[in-house]
N, C-alpha and C. Protein backbone atom coordinates (compact mmCIF):
# COMPACT_ATOMS: atom_id res chain seq x y z
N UNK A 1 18.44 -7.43 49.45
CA UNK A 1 18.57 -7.37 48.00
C UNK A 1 18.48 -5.91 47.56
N UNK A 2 19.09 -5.53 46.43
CA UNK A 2 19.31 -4.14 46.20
C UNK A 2 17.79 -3.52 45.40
N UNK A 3 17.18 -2.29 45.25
CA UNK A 3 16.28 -1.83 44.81
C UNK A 3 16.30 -1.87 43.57
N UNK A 4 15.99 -2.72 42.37
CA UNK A 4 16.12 -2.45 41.15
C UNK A 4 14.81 -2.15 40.60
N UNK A 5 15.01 -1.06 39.52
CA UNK A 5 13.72 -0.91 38.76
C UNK A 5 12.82 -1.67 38.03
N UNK A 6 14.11 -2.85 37.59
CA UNK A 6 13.22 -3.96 37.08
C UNK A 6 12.69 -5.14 38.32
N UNK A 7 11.63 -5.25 37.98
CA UNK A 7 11.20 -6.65 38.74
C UNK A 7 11.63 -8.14 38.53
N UNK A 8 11.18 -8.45 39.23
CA UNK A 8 10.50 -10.32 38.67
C UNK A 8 10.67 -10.25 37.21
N UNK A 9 11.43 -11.15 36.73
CA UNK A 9 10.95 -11.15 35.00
C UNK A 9 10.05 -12.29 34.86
N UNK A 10 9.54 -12.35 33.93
CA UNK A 10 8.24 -13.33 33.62
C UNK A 10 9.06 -14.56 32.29
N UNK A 11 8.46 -15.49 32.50
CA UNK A 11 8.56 -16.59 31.95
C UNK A 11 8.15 -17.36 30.77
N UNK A 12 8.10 -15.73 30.08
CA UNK A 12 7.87 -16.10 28.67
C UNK A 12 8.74 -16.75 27.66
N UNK A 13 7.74 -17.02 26.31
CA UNK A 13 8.23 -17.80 25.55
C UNK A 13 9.68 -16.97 24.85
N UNK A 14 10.79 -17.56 24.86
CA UNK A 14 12.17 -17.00 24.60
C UNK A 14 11.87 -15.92 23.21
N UNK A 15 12.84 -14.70 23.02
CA UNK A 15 12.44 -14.27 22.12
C UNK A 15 13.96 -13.89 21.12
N UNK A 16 14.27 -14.93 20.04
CA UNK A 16 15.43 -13.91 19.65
C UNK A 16 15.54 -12.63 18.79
N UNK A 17 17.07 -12.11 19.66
CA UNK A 17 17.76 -10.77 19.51
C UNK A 17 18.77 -11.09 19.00
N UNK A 18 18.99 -10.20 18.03
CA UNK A 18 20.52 -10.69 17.59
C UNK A 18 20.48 -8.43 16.99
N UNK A 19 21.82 -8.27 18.43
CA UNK A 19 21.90 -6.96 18.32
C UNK A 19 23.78 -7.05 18.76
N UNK A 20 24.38 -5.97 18.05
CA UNK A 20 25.82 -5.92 18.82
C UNK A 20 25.71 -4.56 19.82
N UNK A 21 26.24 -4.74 21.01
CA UNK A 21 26.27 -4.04 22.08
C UNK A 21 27.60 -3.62 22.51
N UNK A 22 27.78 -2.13 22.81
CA UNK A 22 28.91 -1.76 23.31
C UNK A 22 29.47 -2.66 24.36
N UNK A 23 30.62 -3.01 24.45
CA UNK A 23 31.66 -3.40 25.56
C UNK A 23 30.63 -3.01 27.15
N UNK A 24 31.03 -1.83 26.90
CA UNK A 24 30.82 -1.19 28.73
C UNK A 24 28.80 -1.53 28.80
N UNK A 25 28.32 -1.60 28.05
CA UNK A 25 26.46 -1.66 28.05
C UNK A 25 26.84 -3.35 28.44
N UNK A 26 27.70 -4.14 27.78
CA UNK A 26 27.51 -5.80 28.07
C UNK A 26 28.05 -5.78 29.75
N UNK A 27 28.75 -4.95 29.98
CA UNK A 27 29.39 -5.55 31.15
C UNK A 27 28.34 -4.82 32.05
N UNK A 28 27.41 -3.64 32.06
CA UNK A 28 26.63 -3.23 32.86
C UNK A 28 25.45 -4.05 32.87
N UNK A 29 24.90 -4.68 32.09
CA UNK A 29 23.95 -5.77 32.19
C UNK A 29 24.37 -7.17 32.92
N UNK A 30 25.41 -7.23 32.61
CA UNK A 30 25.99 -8.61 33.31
C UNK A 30 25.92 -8.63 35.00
N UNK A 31 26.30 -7.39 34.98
CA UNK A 31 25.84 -6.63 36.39
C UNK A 31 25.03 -6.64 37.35
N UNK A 32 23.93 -5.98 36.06
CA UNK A 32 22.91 -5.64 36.41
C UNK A 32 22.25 -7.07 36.95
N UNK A 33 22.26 -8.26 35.93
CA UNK A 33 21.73 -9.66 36.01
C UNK A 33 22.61 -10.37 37.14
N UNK A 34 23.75 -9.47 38.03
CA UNK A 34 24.05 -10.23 38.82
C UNK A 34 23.15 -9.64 40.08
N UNK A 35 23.03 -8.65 39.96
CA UNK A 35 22.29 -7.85 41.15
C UNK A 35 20.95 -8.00 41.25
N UNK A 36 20.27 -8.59 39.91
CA UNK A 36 18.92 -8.75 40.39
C UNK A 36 18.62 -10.57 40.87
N UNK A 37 19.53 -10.88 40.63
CA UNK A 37 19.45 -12.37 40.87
C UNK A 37 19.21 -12.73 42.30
N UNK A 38 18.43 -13.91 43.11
CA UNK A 38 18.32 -14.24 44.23
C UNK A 38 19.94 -14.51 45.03
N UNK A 39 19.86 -14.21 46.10
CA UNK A 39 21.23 -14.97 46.32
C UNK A 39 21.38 -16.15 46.09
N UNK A 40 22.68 -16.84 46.16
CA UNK A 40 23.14 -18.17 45.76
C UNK A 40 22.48 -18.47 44.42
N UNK A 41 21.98 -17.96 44.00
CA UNK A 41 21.07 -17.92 41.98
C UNK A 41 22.21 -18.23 41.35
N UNK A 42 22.78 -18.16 40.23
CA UNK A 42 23.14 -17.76 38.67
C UNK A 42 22.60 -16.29 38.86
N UNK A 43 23.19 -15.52 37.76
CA UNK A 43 23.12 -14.46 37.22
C UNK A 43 21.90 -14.69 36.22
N UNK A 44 21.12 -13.26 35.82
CA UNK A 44 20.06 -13.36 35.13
C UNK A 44 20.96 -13.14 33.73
N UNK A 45 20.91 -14.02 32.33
CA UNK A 45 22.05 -13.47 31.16
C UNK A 45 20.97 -12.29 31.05
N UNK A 46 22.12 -11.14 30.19
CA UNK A 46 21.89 -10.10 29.56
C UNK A 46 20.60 -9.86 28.86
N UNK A 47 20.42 -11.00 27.53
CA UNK A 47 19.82 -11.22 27.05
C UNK A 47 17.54 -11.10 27.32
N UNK A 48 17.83 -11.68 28.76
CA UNK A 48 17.01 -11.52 29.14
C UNK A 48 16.34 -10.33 30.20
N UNK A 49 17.13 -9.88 30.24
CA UNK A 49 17.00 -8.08 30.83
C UNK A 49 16.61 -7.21 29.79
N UNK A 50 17.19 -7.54 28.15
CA UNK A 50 16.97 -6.55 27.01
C UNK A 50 15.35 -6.11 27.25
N UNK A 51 14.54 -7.24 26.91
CA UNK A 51 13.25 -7.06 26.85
C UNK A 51 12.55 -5.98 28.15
N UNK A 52 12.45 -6.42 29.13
CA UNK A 52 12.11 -6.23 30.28
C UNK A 52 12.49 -4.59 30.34
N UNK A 53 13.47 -4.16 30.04
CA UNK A 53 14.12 -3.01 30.25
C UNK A 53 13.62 -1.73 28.92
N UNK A 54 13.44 -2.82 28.32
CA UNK A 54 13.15 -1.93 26.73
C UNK A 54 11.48 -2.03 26.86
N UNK A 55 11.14 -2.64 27.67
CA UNK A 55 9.24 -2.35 27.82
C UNK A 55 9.52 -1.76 29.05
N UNK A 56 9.85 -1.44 30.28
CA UNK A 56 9.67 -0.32 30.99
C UNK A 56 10.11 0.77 30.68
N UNK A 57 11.54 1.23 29.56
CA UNK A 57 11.66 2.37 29.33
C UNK A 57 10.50 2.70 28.17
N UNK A 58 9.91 2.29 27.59
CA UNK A 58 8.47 3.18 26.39
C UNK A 58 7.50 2.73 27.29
N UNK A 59 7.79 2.35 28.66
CA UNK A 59 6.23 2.31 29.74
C UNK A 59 6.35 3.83 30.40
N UNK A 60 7.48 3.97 30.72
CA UNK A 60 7.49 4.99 31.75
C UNK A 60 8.09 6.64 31.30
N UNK A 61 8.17 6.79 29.27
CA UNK A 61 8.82 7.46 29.06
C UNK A 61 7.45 8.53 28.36
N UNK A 62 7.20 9.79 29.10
CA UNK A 62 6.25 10.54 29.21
C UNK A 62 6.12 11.05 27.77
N UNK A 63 7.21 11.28 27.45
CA UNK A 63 7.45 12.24 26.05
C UNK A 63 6.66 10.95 25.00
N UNK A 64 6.57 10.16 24.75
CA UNK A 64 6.28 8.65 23.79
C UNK A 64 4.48 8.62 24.09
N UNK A 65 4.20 8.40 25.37
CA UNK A 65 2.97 8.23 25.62
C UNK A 65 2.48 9.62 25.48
N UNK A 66 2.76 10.64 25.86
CA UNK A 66 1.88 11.75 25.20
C UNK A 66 1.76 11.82 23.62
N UNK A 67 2.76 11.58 22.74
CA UNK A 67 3.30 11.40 21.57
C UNK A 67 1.84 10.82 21.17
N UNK A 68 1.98 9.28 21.59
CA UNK A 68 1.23 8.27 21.25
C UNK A 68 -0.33 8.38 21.07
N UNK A 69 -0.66 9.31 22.67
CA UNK A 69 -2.18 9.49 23.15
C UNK A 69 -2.68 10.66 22.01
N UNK A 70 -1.71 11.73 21.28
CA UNK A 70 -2.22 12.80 19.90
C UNK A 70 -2.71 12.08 19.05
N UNK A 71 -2.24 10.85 18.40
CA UNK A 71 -2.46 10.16 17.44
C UNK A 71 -1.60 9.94 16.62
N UNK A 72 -1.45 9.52 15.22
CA UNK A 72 -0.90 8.96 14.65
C UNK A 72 0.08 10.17 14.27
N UNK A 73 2.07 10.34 13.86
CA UNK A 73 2.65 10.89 13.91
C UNK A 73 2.41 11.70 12.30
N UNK A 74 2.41 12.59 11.81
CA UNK A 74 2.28 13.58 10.90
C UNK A 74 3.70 13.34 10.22
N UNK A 75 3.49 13.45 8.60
CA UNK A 75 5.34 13.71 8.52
C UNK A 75 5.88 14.80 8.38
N UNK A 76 7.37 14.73 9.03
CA UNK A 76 7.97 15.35 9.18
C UNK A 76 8.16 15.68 10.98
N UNK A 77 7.01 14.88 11.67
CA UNK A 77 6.93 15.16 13.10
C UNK A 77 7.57 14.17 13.56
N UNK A 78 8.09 14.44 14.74
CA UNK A 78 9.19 12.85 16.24
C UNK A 78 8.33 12.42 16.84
């Protein structure tokens, strides 16, 4: 099976999204949910990669958590 960054997804309670997505981002998830799937599986839908993917990128994105750990953002500050 190929190395993906995402894991195991978990079996939570469904959550809806209602977002429009570029062409080429739908077909790279479709992808993506075919590659993380067990063999002989179904594909994982899109849908359920959003989450998973959008909590490891503000898990692992340094610039956000230092951001975060200053305190509350000042205005006029990113």
């Amino acid at each position: 099976m190929t190395k993906l960054k995402l894991g195991p997804l978990s079996d939570d309670k469904p959550v809806k999204l209602t977002v429009e997505l570029p062409a080429e981002l739908h077909r790279s998830l479709v992808e993506y949910g075919r590659l993380l799937a067990d063999p002989g599986s179904p594909p994982v839908e899109p849908i359920r990669l959003v989450i998973p993917m959008l909590e490891r990128f503000i898990a692992t994105d340094r610039g956000f958590a230092k951001a975060r750990r200053s305190g509350p953002a000042t205005k006029g500050s990113v």
